[in-house]
Protein backbone atom coordinates (compact mmCIF):
# COMPACT_ATOMS: atom_id res chain seq x y z
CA UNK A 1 -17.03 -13.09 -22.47
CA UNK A 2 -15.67 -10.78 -24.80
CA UNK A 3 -15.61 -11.75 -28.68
CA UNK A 4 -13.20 -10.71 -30.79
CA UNK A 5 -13.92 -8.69 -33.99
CA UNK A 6 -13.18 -10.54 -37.03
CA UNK A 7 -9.88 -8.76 -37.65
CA UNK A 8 -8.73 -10.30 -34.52
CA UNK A 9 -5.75 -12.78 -34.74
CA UNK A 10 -7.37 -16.23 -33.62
CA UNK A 11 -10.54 -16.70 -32.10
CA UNK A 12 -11.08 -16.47 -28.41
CA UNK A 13 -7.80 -14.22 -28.03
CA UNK A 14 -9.17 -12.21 -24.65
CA UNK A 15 -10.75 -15.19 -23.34
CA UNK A 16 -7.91 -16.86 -23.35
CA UNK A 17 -5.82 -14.17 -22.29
CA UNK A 18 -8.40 -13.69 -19.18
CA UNK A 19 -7.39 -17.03 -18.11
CA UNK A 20 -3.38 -15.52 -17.61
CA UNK A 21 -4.66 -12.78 -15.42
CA UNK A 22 -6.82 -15.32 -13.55
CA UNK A 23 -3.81 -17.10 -12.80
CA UNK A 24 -2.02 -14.24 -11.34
CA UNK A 25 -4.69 -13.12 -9.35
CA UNK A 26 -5.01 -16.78 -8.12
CA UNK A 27 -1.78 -16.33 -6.93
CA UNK A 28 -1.92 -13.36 -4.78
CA UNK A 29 -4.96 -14.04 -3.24
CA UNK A 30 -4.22 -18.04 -2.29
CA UNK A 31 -0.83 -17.08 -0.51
CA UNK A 32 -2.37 -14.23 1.40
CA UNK A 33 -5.21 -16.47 2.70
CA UNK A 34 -2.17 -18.69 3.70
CA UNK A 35 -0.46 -16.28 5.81
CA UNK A 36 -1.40 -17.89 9.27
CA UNK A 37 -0.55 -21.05 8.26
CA UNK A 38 2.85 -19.95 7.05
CA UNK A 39 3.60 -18.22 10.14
CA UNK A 40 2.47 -20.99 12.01
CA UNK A 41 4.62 -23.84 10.15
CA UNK A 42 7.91 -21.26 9.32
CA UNK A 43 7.65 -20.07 13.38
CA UNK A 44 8.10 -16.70 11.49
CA UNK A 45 5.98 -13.47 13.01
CA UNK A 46 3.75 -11.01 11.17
CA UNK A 47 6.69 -8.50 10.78
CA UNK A 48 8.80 -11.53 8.96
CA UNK A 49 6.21 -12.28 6.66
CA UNK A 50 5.01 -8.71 5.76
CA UNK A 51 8.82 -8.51 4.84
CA UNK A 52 8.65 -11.50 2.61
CA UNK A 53 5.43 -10.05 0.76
CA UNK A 54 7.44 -6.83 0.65
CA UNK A 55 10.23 -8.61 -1.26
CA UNK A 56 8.05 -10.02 -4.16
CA UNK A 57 6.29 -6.35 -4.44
CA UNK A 58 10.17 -5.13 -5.16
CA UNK A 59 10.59 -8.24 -7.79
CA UNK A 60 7.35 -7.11 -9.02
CA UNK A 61 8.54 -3.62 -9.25
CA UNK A 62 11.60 -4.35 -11.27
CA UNK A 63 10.86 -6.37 -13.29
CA UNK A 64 7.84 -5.13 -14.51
CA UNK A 65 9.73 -2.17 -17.14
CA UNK A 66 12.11 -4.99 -17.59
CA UNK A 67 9.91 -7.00 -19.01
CA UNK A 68 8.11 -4.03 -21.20
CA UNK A 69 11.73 -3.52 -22.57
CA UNK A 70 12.39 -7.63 -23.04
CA UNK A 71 9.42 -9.22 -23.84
CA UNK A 72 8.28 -6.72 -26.85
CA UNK A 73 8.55 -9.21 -30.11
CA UNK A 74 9.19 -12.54 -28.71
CA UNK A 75 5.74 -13.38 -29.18
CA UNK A 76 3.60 -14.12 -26.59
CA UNK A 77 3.21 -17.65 -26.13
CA UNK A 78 6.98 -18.18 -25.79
CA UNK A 79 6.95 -15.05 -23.51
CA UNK A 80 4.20 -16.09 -21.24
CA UNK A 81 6.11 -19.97 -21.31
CA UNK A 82 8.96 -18.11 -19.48
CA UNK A 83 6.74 -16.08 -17.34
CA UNK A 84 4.74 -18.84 -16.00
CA UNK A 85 7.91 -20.90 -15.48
CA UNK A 86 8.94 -18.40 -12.85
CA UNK A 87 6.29 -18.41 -11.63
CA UNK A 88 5.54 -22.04 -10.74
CA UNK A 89 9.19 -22.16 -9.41
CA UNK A 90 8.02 -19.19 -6.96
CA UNK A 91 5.07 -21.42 -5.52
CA UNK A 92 6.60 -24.65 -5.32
CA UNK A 93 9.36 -23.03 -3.40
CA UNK A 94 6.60 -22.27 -1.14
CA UNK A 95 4.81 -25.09 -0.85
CA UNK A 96 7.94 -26.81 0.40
CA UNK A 97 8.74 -24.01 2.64
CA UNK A 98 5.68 -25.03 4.17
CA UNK A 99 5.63 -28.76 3.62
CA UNK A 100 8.97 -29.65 5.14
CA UNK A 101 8.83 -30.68 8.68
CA UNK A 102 11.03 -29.38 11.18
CA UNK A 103 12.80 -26.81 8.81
CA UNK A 104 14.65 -24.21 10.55
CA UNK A 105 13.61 -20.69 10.74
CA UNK A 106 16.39 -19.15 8.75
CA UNK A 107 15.90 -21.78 6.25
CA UNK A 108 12.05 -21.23 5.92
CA UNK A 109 12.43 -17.46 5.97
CA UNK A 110 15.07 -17.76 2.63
CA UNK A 111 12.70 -20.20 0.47
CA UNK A 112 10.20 -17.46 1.18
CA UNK A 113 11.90 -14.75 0.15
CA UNK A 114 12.86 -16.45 -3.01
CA UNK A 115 9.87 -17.94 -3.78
CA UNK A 116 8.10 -14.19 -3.93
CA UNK A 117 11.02 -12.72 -5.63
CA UNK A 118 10.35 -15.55 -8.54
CA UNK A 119 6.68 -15.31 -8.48
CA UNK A 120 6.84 -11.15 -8.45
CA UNK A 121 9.46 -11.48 -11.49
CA UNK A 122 7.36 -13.73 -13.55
CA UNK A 123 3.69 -12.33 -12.48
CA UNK A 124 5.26 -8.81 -13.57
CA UNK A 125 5.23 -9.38 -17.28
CA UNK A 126 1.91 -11.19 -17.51
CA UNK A 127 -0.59 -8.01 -17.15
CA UNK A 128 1.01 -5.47 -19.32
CA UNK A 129 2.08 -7.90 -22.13
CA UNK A 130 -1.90 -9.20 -22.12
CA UNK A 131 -3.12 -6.03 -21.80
CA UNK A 132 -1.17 -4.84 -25.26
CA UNK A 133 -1.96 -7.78 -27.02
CA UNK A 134 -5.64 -7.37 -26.18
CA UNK A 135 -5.24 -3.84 -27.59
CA UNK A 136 -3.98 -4.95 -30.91
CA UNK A 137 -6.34 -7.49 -31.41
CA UNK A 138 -9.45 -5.91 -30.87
CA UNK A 139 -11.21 -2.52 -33.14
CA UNK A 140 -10.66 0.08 -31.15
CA UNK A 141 -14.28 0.64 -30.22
CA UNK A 142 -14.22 -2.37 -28.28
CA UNK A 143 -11.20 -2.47 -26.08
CA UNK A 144 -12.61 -0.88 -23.26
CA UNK A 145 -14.71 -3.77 -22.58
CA UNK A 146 -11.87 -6.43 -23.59
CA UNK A 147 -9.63 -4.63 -20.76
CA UNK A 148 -11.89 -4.77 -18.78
CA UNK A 149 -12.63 -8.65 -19.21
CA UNK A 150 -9.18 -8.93 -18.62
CA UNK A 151 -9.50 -7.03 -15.06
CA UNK A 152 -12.39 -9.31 -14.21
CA UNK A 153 -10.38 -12.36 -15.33
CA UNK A 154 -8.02 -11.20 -12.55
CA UNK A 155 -10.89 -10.54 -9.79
CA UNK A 156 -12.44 -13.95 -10.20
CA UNK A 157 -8.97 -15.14 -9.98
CA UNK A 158 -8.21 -14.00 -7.11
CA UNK A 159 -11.87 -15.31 -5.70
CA UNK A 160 -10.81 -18.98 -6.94
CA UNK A 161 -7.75 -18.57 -5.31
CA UNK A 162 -9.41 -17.14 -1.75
CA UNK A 163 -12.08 -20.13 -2.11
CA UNK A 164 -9.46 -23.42 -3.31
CA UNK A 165 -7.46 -22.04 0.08
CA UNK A 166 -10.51 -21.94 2.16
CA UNK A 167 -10.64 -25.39 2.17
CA UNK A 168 -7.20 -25.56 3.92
CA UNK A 169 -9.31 -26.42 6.72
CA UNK A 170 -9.16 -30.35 5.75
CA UNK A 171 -5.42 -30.30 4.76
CA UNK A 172 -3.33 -27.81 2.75
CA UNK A 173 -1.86 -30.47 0.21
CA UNK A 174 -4.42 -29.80 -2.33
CA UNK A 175 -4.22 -26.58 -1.82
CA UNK A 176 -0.86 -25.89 -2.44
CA UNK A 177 -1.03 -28.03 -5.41
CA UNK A 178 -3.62 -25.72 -7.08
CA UNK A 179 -0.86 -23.17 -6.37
CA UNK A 180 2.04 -24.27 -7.74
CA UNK A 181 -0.19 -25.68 -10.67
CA UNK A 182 -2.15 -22.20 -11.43
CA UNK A 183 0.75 -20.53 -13.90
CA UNK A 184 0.14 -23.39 -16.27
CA UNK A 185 -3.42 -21.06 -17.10
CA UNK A 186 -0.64 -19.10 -18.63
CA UNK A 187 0.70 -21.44 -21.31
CA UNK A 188 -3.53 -21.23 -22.85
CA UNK A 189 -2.12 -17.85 -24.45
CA UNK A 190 -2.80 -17.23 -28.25
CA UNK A 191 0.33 -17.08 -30.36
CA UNK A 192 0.13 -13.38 -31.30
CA UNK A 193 3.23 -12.05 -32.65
CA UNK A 194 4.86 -9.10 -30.45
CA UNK A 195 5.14 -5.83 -31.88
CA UNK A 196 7.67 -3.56 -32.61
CA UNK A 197 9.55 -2.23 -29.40
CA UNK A 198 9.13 1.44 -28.62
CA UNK A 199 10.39 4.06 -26.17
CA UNK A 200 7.73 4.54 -23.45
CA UNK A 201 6.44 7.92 -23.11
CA UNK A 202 7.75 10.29 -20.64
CA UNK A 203 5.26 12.67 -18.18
CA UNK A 204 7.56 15.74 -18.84
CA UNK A 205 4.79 17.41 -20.72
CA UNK A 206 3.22 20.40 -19.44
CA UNK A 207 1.07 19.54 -16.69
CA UNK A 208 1.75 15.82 -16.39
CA UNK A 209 3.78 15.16 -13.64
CA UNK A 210 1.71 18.39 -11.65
CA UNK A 211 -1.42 16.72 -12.45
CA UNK A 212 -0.65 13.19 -11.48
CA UNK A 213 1.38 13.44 -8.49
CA UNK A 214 -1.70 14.22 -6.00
CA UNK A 215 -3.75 11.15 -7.61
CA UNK A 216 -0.66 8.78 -7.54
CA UNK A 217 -0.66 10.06 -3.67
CA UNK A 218 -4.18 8.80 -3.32
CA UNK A 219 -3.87 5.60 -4.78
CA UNK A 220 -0.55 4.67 -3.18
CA UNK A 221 -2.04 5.73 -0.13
CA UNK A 222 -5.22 3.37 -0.55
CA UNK A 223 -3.06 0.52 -1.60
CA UNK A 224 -0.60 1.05 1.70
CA UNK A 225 -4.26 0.68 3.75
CA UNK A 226 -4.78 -2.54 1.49
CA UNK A 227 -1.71 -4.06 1.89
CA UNK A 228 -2.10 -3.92 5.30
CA UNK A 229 -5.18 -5.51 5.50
CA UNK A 230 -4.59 -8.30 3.26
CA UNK A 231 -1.24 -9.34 5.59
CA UNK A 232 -3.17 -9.46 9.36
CA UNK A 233 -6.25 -9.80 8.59
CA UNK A 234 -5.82 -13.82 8.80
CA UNK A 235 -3.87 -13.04 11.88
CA UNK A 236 -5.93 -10.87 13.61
CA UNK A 237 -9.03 -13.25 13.01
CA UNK A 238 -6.45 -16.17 14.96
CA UNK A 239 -5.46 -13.69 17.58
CA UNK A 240 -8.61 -12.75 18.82
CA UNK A 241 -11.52 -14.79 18.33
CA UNK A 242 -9.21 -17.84 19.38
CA UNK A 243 -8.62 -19.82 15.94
CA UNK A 244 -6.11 -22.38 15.07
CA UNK A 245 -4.72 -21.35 12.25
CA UNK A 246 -6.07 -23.64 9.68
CA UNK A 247 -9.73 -21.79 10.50
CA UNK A 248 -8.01 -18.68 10.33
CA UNK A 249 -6.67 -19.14 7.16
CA UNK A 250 -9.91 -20.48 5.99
CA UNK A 251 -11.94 -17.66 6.83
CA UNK A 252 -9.30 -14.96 5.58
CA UNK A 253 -9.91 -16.72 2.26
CA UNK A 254 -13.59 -17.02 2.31
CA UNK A 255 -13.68 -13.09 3.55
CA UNK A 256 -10.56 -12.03 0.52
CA UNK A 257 -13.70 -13.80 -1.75
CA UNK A 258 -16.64 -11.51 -0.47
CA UNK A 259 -14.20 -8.78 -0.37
CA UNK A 260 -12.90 -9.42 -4.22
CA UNK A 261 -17.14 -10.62 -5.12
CA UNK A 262 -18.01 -6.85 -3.63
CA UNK A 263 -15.37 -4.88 -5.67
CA UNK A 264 -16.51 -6.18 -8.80
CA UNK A 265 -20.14 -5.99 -8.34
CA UNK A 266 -19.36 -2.46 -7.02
CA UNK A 267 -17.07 -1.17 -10.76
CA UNK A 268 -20.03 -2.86 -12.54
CA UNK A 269 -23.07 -1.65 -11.00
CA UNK A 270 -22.61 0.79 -8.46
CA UNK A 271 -19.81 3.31 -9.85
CA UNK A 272 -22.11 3.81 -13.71
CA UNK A 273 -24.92 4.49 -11.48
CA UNK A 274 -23.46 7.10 -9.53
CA UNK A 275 -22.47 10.09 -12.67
CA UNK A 276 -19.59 11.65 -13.15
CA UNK A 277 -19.60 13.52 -10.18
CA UNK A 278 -15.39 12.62 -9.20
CA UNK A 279 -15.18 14.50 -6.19
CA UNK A 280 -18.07 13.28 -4.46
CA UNK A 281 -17.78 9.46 -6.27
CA UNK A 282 -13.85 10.16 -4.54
CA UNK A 283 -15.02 11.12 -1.53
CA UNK A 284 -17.63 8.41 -1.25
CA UNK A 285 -14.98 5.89 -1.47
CA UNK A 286 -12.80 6.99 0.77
CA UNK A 287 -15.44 7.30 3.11
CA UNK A 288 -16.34 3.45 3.09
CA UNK A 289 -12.72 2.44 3.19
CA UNK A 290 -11.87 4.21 6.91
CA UNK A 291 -15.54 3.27 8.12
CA UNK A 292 -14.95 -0.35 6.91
CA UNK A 293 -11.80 -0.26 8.31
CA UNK A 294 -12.56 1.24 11.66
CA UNK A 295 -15.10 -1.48 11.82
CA UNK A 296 -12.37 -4.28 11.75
CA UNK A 297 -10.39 -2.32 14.44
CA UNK A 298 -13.54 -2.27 16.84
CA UNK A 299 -14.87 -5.63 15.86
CA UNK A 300 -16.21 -7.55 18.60
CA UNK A 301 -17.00 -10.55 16.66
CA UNK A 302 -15.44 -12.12 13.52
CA UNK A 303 -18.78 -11.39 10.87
CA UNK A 304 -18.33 -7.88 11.64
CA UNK A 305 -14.85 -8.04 10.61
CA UNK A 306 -15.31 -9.99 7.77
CA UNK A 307 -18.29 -7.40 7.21
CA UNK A 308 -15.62 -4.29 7.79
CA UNK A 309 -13.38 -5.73 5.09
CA UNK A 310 -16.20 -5.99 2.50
CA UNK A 311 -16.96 -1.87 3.30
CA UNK A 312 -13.24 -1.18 2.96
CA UNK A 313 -13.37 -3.46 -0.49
CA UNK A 314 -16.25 -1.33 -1.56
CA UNK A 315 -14.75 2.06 -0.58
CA UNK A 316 -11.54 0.59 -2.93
CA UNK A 317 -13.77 -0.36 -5.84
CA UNK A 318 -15.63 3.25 -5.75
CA UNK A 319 -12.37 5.58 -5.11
CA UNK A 320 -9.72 3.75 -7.48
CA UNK A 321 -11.65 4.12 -11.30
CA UNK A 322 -12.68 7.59 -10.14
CA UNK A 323 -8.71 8.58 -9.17
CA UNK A 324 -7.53 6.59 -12.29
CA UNK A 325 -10.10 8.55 -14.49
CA UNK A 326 -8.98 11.79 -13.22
CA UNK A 327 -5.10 10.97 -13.61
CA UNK A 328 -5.50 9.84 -17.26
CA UNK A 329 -7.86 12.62 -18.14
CA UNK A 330 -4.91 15.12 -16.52
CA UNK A 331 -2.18 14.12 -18.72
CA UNK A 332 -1.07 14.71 -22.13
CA UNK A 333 -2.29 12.15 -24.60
CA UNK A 334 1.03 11.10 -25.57
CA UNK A 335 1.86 10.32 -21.49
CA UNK A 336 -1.10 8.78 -20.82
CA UNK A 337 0.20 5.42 -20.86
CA UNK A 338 3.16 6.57 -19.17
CA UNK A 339 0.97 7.81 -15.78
CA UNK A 340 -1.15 4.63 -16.19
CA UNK A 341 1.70 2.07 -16.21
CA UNK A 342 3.39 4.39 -13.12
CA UNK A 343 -0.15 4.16 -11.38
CA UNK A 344 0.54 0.42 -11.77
CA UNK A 345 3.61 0.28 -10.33
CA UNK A 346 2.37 2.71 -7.55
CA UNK A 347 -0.22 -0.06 -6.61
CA UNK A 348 2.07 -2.66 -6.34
CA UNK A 349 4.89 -0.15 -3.86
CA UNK A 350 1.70 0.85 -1.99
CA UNK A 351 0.93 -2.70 -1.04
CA UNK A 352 4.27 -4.02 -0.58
CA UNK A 353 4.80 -1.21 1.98
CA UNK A 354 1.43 -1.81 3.37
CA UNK A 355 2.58 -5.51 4.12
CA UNK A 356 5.64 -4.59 6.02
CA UNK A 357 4.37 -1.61 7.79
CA UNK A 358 1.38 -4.00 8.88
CA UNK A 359 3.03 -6.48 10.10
CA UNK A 360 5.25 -4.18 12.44
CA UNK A 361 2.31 -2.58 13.51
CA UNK A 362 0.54 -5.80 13.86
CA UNK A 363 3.45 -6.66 16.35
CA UNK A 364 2.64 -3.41 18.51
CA UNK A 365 -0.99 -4.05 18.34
CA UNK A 366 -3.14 -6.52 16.81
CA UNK A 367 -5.70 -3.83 15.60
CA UNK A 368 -3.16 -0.72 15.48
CA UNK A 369 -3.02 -1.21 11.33
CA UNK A 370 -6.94 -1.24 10.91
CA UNK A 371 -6.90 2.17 13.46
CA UNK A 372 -4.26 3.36 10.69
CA UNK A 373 -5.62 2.49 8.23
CA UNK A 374 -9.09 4.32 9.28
CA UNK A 375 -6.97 7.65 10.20
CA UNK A 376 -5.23 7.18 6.37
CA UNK A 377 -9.09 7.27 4.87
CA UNK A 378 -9.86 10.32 6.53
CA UNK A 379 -6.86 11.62 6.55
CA UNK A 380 -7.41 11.45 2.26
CA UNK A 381 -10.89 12.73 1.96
CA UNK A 382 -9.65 15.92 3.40
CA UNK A 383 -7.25 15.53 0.94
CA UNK A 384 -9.15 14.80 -2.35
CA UNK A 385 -11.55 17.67 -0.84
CA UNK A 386 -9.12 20.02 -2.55
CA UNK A 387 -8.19 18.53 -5.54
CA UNK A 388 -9.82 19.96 -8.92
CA UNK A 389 -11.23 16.49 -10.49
CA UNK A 390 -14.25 17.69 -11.98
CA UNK A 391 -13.04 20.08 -14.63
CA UNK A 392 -10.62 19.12 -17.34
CA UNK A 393 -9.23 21.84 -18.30
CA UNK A 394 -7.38 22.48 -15.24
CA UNK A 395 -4.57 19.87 -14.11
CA UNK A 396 -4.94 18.55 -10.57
CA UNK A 397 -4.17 21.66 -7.58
């Protein structure tokens, strides 16, 4: 865990502050690995639920420079109160979308869509606020490593949440009881005072918006692929290898754990191993993100799907530090947290449009969004193949 330097206001601040990002990426990853069992209890197809996951990405969206604007000064245990409040009200609403018996489509479809629109308003203003507040209460020489606790607080997060839903397989009352409980993490926050609020910084600089744009391209594209993924992969695992779809929902989780298990390892062993080479670290990633992809399409039985996921995971890992590095390196200074909160909210369009695009195409054909997704990786090394990433002094071609 990360330790706070002795300047630090209250002991334990990141740790505890890991434990809010755990519980958003709890969130995200236990109502994914519920998808089938949504669609099978709502009577809702893949196209209706890619559009529900599409509405909490726009919440998310939103509310997320909302929040930046709001949130500065109240301090942030009262902050995170209201934050987690949302977004317990956005799981319980669906937990009893899927716990009511006998509810009618329309009405299953609208608890849905309200439950992600509360959990993407509240989840919105839990990264950005933690990641400040780790910031200021750290020496600078050691925030890169309490960020990046914070990241991993997220990851295992979202493993918890893949492996608690994995045991859906016996009944999903505990389950969804873990879910609705998870934002409570949230109210373990330090009381650290907010600071001052400020006018973000613009990308109008020379360069900035020249130099990002190609990168934000890449890593929307990569997220569109992964938002796909994450909405039929449950689905696809039902529809052809003949799963009810409790087991479907239980392997979905146990594979979104390998998947989340591989991207970690990868950041923390494999991408410090492999220089600073960005092109051909770029290139590498994309790479293992259409073959791992491909693989799913193709799969003739479910371990090499699950196994295709885990490449595509790894290919996601490798590609998105090396396309984040270039972007901030490619900007002014003083719009460098400017591109990197846009990157953010990038990410979250990428996958929102990823869900709803996937479950169309899932509609069409079961494996046409892994196919898409494999054209979309190759498609981008071509891409990346062009840009300038290893040399600073030039901004992105």
């Amino acid at each position: 865990m990360v330790r706070i330097d002795a300047r630090a206001p209250g002991d334990g601040a990141a740790e505890r502050l890991s434990l809010a990002a755990a519980s958003v990426g709890f969130g995200q990853s236990a109502v994914l690995a519920l998808v089938p069992v949504a669609a099978e209890r709502t009577g809702l197809d893949a196209a209706a639920i890619g559009g529900v996951a599409f509405a909490g990405a726009v919440a998310f969206l939103v509310c997320a420079p909302l929040w930046g604007h709001w949130g500065t000064g109240w301090g942030l245990r009262r902050l995170f109160a209201v934050l987690a409040a949302l977004m317990t009200l956005g799981h319980g609403l669906f937990a009893l979308a899927l716990a009511v018996p006998n509810l009618p489509t329309a009405s299953a479809l609208a608890l849905l869509v309200i439950s992600r629109i509360a959990y993407g308003a509240g989840a919105a203003g839990v990264m950005p606020h933690a990641q400040a507040a780790v910031a200021g209460a750290v020496a600078e020489p050691a925030r890169p490593t309490a960020l990046g606790r914070l990241s991993a607080g997220l990851s295992v997060g979202r493993i918890l949440g893949s492996l608690v839903m994995s045991v859906g397989i016996l009944g999903t009352a505990a389950p969804l009881v873990a879910l609705a409980a998870s934002p409570l993490l949230l109210l373990a926050a330090p009381d650290l005072a907010g600071g001052p609020k400020a006018k973000p910084a613009r990308m109008h600089s020379h360069g900035g918006l020249r130099g990002a744009g190609p990168l934000m391209g890449i890593g929307f594209a990569l997220t569109l692929g992964l938002g796909q993924i994450q909405i039929v992969l449950g689905l696809l695992l039902q529809q052809r290898f003949g799963f009810d779809a409790a087991a479907a929902a239980g392997l979905a989780g146990a594979t979104f754990a390998l998947v989340a298990v591989t991207m970690i390892l990868t950041q923390l062993l494999l991408v410090p191993r492999l220089g600073p080479n960005l092109r051909r670290n770029l290139g590498l990633g994309l790479a293992g993100f259409a073959v791992g992809t491909g693989l799913i399409a193709c799969a003739p039985g479910a371990w090499l799907a699950m196994l295709g996921a885990v490449l595509a995971g790894a290919g996601i890992a490798l590609a998105t530090p090396h396309y984040t590095a270039a972007l901030v390196a490619r900007v002014p200074v003083q719009a460098q947290a400017a591109a990197a909160g846009w990157l953010a909210s990038v990410h979250v369009l990428g996958q929102g449009i990823g869900a709803l695009c996937g479950g169309a195409a899932f509609r069409i054909a079961p494996a046409l969004p892994f196919w898409t997704c494999a054209a979309l990786g190759l498609a981008l090394i071509g891409a990346a193949a062009r840009l300038r990433l290893d040399d600073p002094r030039h901004p992105v071609a």
